[in-house]
Protein backbone atom coordinates (compact mmCIF):
# COMPACT_ATOMS: atom_id res chain seq x y z
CA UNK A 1 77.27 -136.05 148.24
CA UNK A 2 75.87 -132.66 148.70
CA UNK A 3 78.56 -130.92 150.22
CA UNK A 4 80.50 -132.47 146.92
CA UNK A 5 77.61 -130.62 145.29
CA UNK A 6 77.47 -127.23 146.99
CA UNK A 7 81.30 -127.28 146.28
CA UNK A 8 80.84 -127.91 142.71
CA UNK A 9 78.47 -125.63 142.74
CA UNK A 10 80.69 -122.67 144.42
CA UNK A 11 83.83 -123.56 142.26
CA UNK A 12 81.24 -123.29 138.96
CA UNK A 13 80.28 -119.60 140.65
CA UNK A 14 83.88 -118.44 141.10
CA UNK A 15 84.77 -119.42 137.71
CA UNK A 16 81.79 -118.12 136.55
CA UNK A 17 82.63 -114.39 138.18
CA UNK A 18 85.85 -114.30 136.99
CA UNK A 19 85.14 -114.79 133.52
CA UNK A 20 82.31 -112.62 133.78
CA UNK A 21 84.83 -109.70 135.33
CA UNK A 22 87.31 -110.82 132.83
CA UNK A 23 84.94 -110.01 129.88
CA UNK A 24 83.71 -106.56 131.69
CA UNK A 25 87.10 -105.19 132.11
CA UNK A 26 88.07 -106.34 128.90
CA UNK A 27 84.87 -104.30 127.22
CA UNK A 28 85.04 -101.08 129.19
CA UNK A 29 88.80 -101.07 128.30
CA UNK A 30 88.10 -101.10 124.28
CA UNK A 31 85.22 -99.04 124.49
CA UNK A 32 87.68 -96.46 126.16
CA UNK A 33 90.66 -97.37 123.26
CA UNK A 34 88.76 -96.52 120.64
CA UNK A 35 87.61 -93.52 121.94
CA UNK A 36 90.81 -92.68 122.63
CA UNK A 37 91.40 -93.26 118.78
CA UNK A 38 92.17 -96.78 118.51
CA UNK A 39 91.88 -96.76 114.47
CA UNK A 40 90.49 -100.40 113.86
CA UNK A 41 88.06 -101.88 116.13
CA UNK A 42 87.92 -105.31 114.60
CA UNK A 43 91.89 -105.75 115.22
CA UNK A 44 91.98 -104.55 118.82
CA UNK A 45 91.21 -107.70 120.43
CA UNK A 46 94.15 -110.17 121.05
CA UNK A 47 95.26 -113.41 123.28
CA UNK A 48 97.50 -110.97 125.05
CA UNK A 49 94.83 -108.52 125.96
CA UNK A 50 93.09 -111.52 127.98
CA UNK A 51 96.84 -111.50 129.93
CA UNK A 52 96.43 -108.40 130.91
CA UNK A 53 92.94 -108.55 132.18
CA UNK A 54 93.39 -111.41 134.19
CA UNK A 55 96.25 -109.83 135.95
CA UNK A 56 94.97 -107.00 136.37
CA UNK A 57 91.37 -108.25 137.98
CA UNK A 58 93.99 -109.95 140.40
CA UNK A 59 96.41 -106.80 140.84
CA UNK A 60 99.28 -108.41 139.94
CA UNK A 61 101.94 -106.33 138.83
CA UNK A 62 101.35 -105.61 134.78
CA UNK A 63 105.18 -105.23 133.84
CA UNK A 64 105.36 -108.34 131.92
CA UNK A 65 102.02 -108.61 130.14
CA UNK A 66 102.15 -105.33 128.79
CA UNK A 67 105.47 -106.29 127.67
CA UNK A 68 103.96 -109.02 125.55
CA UNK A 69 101.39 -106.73 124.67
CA UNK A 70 103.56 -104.30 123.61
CA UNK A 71 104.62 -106.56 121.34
CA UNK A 72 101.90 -108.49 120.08
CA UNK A 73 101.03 -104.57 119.14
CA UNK A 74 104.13 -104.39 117.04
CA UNK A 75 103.68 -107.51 115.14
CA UNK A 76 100.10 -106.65 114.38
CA UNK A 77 100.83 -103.50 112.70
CA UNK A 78 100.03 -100.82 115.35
CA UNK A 79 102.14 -97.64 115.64
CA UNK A 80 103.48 -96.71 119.16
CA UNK A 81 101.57 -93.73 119.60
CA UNK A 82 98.04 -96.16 119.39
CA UNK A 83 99.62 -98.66 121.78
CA UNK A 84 100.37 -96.24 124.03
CA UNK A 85 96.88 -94.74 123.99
CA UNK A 86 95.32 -98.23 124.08
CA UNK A 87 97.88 -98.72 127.67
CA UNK A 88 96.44 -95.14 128.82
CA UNK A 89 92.58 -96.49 128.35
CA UNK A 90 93.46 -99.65 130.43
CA UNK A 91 94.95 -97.55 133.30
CA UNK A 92 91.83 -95.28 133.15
CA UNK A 93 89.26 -97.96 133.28
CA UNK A 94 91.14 -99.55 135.98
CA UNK A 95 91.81 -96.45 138.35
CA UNK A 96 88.36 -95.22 138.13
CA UNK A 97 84.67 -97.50 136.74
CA UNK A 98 83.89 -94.27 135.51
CA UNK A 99 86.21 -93.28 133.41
CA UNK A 100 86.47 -93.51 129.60
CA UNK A 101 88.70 -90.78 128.62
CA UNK A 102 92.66 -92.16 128.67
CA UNK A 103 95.18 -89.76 129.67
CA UNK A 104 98.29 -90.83 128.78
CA UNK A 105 100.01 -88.23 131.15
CA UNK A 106 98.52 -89.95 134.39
CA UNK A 107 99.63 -93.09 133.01
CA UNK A 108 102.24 -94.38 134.88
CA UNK A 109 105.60 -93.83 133.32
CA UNK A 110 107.24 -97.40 134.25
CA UNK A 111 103.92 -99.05 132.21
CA UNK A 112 104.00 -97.19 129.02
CA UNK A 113 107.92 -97.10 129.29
CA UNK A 114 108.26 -101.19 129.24
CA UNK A 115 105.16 -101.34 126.67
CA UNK A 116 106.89 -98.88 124.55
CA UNK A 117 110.15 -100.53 124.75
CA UNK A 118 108.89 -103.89 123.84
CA UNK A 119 106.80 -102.51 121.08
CA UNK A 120 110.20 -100.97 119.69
CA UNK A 121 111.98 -104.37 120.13
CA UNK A 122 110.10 -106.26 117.64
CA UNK A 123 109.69 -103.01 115.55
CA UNK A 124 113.43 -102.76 114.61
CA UNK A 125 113.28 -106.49 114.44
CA UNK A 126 110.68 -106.37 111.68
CA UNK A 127 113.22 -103.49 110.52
CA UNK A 128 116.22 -105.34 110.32
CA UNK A 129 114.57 -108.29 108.18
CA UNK A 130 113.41 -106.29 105.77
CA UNK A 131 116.72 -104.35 105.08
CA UNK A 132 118.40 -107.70 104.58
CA UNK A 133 117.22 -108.41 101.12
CA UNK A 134 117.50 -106.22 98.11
CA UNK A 135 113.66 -105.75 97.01
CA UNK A 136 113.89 -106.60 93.11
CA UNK A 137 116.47 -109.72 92.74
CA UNK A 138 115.56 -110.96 96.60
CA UNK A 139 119.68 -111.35 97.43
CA UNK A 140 120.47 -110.21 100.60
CA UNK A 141 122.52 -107.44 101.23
CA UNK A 142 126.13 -106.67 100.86
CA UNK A 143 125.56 -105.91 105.09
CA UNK A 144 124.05 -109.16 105.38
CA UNK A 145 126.68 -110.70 103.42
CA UNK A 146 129.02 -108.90 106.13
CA UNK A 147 127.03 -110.18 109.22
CA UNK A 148 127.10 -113.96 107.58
CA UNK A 149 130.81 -114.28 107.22
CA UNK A 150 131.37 -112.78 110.99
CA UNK A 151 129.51 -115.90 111.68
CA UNK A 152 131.50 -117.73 109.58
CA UNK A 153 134.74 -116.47 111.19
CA UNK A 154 133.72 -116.67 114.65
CA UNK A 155 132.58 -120.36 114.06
CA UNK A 156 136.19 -121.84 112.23
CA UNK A 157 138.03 -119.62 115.13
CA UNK A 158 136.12 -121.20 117.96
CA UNK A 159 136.99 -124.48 116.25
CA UNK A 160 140.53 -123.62 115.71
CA UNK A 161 140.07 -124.00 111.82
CA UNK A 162 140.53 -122.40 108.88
CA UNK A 163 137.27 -120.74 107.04
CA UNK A 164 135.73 -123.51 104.76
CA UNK A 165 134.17 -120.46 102.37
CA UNK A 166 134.90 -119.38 99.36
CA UNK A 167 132.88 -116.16 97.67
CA UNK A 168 131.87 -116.86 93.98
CA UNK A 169 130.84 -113.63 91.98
CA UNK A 170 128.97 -113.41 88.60
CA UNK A 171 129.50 -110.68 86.76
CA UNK A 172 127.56 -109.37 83.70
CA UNK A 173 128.80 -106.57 81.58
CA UNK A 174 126.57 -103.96 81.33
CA UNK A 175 127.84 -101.33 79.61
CA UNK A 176 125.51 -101.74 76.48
CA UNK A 177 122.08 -101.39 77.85
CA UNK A 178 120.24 -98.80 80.19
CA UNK A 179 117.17 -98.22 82.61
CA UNK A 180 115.47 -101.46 83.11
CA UNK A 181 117.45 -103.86 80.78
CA UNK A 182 120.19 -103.60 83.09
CA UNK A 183 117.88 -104.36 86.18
CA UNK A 184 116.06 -107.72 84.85
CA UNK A 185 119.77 -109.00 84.06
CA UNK A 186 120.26 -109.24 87.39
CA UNK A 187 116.88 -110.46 88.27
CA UNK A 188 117.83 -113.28 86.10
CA UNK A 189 120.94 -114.01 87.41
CA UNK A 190 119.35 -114.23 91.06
CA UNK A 191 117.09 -116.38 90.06
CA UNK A 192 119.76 -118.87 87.97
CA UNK A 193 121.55 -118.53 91.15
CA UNK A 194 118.61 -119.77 93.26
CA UNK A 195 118.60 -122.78 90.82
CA UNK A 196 122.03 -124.27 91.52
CA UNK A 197 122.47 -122.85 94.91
CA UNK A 198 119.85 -123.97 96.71
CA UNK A 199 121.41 -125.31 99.55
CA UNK A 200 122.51 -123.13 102.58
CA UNK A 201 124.42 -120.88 100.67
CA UNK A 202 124.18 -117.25 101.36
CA UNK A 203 123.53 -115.16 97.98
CA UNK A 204 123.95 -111.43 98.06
CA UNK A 205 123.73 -108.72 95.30
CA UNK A 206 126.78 -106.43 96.00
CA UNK A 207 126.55 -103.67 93.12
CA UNK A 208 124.73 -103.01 90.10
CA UNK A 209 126.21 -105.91 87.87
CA UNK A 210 127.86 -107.94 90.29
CA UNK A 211 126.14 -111.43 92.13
CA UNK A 212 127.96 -113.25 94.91
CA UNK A 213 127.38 -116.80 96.73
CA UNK A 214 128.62 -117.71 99.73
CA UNK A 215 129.05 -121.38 99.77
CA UNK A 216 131.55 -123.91 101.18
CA UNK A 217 134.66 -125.83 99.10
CA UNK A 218 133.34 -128.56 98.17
CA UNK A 219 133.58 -131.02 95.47
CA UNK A 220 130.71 -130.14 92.87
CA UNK A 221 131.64 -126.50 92.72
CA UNK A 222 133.21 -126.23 89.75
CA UNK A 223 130.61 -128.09 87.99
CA UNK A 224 127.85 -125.68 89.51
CA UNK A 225 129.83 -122.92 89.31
CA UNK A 226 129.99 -123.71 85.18
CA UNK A 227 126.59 -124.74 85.12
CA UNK A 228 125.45 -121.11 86.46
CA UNK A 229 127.35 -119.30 83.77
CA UNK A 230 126.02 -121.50 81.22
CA UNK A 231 122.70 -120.98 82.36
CA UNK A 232 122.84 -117.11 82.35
CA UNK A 233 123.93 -117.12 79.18
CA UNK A 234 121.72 -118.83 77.51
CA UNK A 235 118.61 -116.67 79.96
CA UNK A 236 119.92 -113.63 78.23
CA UNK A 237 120.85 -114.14 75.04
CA UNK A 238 116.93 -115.53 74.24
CA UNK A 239 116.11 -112.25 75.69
CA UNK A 240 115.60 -109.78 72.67
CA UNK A 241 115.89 -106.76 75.22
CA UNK A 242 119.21 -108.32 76.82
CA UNK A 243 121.11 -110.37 73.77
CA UNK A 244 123.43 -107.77 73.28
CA UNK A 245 125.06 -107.75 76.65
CA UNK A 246 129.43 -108.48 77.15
CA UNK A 247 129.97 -111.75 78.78
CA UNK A 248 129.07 -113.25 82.06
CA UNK A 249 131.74 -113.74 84.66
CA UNK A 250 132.23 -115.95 86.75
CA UNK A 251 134.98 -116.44 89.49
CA UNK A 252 135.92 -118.16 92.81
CA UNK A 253 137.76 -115.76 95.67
CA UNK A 254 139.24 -117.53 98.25
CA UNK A 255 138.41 -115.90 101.74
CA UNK A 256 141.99 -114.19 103.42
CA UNK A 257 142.66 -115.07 107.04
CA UNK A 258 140.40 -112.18 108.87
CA UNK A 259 137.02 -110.93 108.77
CA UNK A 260 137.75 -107.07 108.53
CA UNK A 261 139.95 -108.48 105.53
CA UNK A 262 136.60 -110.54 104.00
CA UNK A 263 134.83 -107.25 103.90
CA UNK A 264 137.62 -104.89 102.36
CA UNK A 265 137.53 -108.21 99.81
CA UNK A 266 133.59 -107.62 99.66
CA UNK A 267 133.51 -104.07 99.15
CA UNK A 268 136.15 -104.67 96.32
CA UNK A 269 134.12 -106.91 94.77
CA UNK A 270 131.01 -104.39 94.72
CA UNK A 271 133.27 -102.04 93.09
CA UNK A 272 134.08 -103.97 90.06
């Protein structure tokens, strides 16, 4: 029994150390980032800085959790330049007690490389999604629209089948209003659009009066596709700012055999 105990005991003092080193390293190392400049002290601390202490109290090689790091960094909101800093403070607490000041230059170039590039990974990530959508009606793109029917192509020719698609655009004529009028038209039509196509259809703005779904043939299209003209109609002419608008338009376009073909039919369709 007491050898049980003084082995408790030991394992309770080990853990006890390393927790205690864990949580030295781990306060030296943001003292030093915010001296360095670290902007926000209250948002420095993360699960993935914990990683990195524990592998580095261990010397294991830092590669990957700087990586996630790096990129915990970039989802939080924190430029490059900071997270790059915040990487020079760690290596300067670590290669000398004494030290506060990071240096970025005597960082080494393989650590802040791999941070940097896993920083900029879910940077143009976060990018991307934001491009995808059109900011006032919400539709995605007219180069999302493009990306979604690659998909679409690549899928029926892997099953040896013809594309089930078919593009329906709503059109609003425009011609008698200006400035914002012409803008909440189309917010309303996105939003009718929504309404009957909430499925997994893709909906897209492509130009300045012209709406498009994505959806499969299927056997309640017409009736939806009547329904969403209907709709807008009635939306705008209770509008007093929008009553006076031409006709909506609505139409079904058959996709044509090839993808480079779906976006010359795409970019035709903006045009209109």
């Amino acid at each position: 029994m007491a050898v049980r105990e003084a082995g408790s005991r030991s394992s309770r003092g080990d853990a006890n150390g390393a927790e205690a080193a864990l949580r030295t390293l781990r306060a030296r190392w943001r003292r030093a980032s915010i001296a360095a400049g670290w902007r926000y002290p209250s948002d420095w601390a993360l699960p993935e800085v914990d990683v990195v202490c524990a592998s580095a109290l261990v010397k294991a090689d830092l590669a990957d959790p700087l990586g996630e790091l790096g990129r915990a960094r970039a989802a939080s909101g924190a430029g490059l330049d900071e997270t790059l800093m915040d990487v020079a403070a760690l290596h300067a607490v670590l290669t000398d007690p004494r030290l506060v000041a990071a240096n970025p230059d005597a960082t080494p170039s393989r650590l802040l490389r791999l941070t940097a590039l896993a920083w900029a990974d879910v940077s143009t990530q976060e990018i991307a999604r934001s491009e995808v959508r059109e900011s006032l009606t919400g539709l995605s793109t007219a180069a999302y629209l493009r990306t979604r029917l690659g998909e679409i192509y690549r899928q029926a020719d892997r099953d040896g089948q013809q594309v089930g698609h078919v593009l329906l655009t709503v059109s609003i004529d425009l011609s008698a209003v200006v400035g914002w009028s012409r803008l909440m038209a189309m917010v309303l039509a996105a939003d009718v659009l929504r309404q009957v196509f909430d499925g997994g259809e893709s909906l897209a703005l492509l130009g300045p009066s012209v709406a498009v779904v994505l959806t499969e043939r299927e056997p309640e299209l017409a009736k939806r596709s009547a329904d969403a003209q209907l709709m807008l109609a009635e939306r705008l002419s209770v509008d007093p700012q929008l009553h006076t608008l031409g006709p909506v338009e609505v139409r079904l376009h058959r996709l044509p055999p090839t993808h480079d073909q779906a976006c010359e039919l795409v970019d035709s369709l903006g045009r209109t």
